[in-house]
Every structure is written in structure tokens, then in C-alpha cells.
C-alpha atoms as a PDB file:
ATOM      1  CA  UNK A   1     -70.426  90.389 -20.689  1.00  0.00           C
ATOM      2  CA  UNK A   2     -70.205  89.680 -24.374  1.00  0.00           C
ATOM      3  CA  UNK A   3     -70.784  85.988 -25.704  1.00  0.00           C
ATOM      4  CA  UNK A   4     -68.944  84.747 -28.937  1.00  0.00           C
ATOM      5  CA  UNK A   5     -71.184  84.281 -31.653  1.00  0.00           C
ATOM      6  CA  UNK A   6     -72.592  80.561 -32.276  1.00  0.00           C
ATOM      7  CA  UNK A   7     -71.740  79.458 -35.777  1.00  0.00           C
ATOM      8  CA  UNK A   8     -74.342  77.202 -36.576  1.00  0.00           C
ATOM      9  CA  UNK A   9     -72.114  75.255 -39.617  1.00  0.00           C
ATOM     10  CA  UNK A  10     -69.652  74.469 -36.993  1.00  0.00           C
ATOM     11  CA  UNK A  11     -72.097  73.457 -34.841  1.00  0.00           C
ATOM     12  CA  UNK A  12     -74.191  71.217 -37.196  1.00  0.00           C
ATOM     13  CA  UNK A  13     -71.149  69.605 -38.245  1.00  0.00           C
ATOM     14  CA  UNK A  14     -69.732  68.260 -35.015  1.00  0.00           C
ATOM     15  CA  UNK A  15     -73.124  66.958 -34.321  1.00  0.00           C
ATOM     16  CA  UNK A  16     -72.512  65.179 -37.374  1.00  0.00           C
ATOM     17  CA  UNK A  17     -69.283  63.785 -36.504  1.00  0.00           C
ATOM     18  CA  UNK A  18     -70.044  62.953 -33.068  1.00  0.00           C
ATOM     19  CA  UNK A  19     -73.484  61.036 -34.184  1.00  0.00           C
ATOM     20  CA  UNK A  20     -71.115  58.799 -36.499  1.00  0.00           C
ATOM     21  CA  UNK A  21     -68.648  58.069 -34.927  1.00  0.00           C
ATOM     22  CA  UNK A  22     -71.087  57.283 -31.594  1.00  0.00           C
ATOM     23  CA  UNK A  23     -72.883  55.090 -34.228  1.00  0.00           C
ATOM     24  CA  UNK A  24     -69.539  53.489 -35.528  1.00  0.00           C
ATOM     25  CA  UNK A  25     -68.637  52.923 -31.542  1.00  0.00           C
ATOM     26  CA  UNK A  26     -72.478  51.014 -30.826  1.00  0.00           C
ATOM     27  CA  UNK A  27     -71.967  48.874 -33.868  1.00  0.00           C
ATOM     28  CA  UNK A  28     -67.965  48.451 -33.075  1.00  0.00           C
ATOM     29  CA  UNK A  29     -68.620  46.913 -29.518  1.00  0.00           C
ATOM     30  CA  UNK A  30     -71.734  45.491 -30.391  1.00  0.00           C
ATOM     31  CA  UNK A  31     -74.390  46.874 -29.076  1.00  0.00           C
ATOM     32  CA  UNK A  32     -76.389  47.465 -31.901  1.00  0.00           C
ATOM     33  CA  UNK A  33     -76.345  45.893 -35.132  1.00  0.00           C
ATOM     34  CA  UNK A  34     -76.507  46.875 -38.892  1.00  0.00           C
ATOM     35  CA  UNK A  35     -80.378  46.917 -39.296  1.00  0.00           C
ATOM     36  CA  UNK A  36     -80.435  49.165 -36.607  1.00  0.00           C
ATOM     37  CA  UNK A  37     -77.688  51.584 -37.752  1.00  0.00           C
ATOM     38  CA  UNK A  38     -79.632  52.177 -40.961  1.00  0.00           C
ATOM     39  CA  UNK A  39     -82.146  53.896 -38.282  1.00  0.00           C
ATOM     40  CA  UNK A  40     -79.174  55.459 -36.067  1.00  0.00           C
ATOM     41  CA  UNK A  41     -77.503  57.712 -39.559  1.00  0.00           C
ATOM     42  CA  UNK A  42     -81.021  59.344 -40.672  1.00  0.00           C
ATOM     43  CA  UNK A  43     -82.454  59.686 -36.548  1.00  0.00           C
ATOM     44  CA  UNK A  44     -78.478  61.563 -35.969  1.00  0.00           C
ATOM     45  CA  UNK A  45     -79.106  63.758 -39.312  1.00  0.00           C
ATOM     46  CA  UNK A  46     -82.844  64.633 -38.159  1.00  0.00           C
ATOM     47  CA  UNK A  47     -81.442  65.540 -34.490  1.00  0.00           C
ATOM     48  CA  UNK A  48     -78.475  67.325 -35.650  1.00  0.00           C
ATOM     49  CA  UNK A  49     -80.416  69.603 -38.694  1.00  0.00           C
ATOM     50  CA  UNK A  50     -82.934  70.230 -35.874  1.00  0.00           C
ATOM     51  CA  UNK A  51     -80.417  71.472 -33.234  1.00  0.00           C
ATOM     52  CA  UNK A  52     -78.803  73.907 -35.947  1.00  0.00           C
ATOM     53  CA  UNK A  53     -82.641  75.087 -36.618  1.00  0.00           C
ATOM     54  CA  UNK A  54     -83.049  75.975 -32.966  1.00  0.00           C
ATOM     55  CA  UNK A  55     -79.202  77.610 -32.790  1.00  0.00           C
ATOM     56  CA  UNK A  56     -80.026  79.259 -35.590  1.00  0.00           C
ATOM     57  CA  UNK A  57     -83.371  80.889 -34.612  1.00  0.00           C
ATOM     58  CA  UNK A  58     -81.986  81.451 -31.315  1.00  0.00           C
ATOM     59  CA  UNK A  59     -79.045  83.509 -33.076  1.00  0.00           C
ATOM     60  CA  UNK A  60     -81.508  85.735 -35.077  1.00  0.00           C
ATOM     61  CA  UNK A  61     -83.686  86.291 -32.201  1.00  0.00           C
ATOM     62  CA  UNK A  62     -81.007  87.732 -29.893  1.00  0.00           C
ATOM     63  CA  UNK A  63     -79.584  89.510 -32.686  1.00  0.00           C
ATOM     64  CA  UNK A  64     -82.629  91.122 -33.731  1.00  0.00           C
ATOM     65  CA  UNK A  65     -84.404  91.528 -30.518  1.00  0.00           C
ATOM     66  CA  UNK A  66     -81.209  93.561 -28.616  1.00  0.00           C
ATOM     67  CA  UNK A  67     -80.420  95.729 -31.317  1.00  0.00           C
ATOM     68  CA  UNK A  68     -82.706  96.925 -34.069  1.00  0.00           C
ATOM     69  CA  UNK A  69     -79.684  98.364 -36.412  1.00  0.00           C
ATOM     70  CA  UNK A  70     -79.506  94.148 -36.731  1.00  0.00           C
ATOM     71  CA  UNK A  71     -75.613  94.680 -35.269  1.00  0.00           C
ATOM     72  CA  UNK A  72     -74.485  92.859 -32.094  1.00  0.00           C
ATOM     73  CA  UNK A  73     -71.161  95.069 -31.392  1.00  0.00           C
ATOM     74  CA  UNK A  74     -70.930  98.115 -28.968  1.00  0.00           C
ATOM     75  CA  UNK A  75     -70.061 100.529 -31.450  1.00  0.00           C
ATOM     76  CA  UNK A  76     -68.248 103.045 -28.674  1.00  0.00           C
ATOM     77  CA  UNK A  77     -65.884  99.861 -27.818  1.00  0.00           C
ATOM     78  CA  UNK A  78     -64.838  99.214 -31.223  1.00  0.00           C
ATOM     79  CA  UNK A  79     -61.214  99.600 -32.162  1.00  0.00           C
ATOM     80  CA  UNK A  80     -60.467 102.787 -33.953  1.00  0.00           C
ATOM     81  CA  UNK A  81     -58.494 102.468 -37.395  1.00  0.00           C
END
């Protein structure tokens, strides 16, 4: 079975989003307050720009570890133009 590619932007990005407005939601109901979101915006930056290094190693791995042309399509499956 064929997986979809991960796109790592993508991926970075809703960590992003999610990490503010999860921080926005703390501070909203008040669980935490605003010293402690100063730590919350740089901590959700480190974890998301980490996660995208891991997606992204993970990506060239598979990539370059099934195939060694560096291609991850069938070629014999591919529509003909």
C-alpha cells in the first residue's frame, strides 16, 4: 500500500497553530498565567521545529533507503500521457 507523502511545512505549521491557540486556551480559562506563557510560545516553537526535524529525516530516510534512483513512485503504475 502506498502512503501520501508527509509535508513537513504543513506539518510544522499546525503544530504551530495548535501550540497557540492551546496556549491562548490555558491563559483564557486560567490556568496559567502571563509569566508562564512567555515559557509556553518558545517551549511550543522548540517542540514543533523538533517534530518537523524528525518528519523530515524520517521522509529522507524512507525515500532514500527504498529506492536508490531517490524516486518514491512505481514507475510501471504511472499514468501514461
Amino acid at each position: 500500500m502506498k502512503t501520501h507523502p508527509v509535508n513537513v511545512t504543513y506539518l510544522v505549521m499546525g503544530l504551530v497553530f495548535l501550540g497557540i491557540s492551546g496556549s491562548w486556551a490555558l491563559h483564557a480559562a486560567g490556568i496559567v498565567d502571563t509569566a508562564q506563557v512567555r515559557w509556553l510560545a518558545p517551549l511550543m516553537l522548540v517542540v514543533a521545529g523538533v517534530a518537523g526535524l524528525v518528519a523530515f529525516a524520517a521522509r529522507n530516510l524512507r525515500s532514500t533507503h527504498g529506492d536508490p534512483s531517490g524516486t518514491s513512485y512505481d514507475v510501471t503504475t504511472a499514468p501514461r500521457v
